[in-house]
Protein backbone atom coordinates (compact mmCIF):
# COMPACT_ATOMS: atom_id res chain seq x y z
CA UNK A 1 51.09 11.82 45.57
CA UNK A 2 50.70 12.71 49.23
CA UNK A 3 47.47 14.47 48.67
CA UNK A 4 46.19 11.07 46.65
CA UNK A 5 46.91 9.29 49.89
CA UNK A 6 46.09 11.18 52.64
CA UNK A 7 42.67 11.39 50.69
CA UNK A 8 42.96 6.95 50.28
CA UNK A 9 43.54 6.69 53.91
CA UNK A 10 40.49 9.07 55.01
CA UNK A 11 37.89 7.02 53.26
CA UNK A 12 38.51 4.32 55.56
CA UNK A 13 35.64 4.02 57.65
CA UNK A 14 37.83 3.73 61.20
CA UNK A 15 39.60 7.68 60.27
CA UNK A 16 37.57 10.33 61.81
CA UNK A 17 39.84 13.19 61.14
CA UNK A 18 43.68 13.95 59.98
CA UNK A 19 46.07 16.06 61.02
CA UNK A 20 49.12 16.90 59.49
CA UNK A 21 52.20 18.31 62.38
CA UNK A 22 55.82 19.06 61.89
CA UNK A 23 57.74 21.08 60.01
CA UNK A 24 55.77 20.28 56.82
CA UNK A 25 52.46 21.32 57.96
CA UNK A 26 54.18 25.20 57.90
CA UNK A 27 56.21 27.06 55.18
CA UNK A 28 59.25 26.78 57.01
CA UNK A 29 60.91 23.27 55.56
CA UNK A 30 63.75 21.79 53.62
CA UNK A 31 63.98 18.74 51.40
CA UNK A 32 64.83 16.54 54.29
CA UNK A 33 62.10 17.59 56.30
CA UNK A 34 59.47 14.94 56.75
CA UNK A 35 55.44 14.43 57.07
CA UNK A 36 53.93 14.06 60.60
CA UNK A 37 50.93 12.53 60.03
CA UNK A 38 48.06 11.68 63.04
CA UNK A 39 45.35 9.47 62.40
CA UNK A 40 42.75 9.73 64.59
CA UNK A 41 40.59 6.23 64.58
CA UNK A 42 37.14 4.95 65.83
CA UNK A 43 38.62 1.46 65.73
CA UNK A 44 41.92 -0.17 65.07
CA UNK A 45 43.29 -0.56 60.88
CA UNK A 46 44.35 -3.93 60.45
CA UNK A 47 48.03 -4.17 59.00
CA UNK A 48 47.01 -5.83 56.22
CA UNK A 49 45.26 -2.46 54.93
CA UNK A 50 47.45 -0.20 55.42
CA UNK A 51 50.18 -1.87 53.95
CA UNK A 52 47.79 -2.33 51.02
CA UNK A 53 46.98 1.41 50.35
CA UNK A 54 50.91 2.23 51.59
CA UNK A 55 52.32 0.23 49.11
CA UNK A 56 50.87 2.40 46.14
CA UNK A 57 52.56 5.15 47.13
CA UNK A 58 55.89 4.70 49.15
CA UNK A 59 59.38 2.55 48.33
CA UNK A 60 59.97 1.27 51.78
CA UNK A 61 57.69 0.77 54.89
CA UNK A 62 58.10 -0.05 58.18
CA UNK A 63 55.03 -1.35 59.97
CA UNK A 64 53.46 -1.30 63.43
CA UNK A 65 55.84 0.49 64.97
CA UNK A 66 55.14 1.34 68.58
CA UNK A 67 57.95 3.44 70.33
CA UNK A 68 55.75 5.60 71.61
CA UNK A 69 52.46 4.71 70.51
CA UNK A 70 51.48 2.61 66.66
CA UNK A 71 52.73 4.21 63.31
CA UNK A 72 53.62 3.15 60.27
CA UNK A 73 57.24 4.94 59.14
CA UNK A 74 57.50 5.26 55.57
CA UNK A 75 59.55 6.89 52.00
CA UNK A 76 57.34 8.54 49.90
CA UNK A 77 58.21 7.86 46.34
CA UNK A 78 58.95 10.37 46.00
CA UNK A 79 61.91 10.35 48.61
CA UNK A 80 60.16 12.25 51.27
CA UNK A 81 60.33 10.37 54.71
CA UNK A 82 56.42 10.30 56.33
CA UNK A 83 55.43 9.25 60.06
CA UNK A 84 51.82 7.76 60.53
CA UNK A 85 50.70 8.02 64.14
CA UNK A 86 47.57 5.71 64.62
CA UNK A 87 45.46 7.59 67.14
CA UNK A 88 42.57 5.84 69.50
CA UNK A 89 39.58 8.69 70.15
């Protein structure tokens, strides 16, 4: 499921690479850990689309969030928690 959409949201035409950080991107996590994910983007994603492609694969979303800078914060269906960070190159 995460592969599936980490593979949706690169063939957008605004991603120009992916990075995945946290305790997840090692071998050293537990089943609350969650998915750090950095977009890096040519151009802005409209809301619109990501909620489209989102909403295939996670039970609740929270959109444009900008605390520190604009993610989406999300529940995998699979009951993992994932953090989007949107990225400006």
């Amino acid at each position: 499921m995460f592969e599936q959409l980490i593979q949706e949201l690169s063939a957008l035409p605004q991603i120009e690479a992916i990075a995945l950080g946290g305790s997840r991107a090692g071998s050293c996590y537990d089943e609350k850990s969650d998915y750090d994910v950095y977009l890096y983007c040519t151009a802005p994603i409209p809301e619109a689309v990501r909620k489209e492609i989102l909403c295939k694969y996670c039970s609740y979303m929270e959109l444009s969030n900008s605390y520190w800078e604009l993610e989406d914060n999300c529940t995998l269906n699979n009951g993992i928690d994932m953090d989007i960070l949107y990225r400006d190159l």
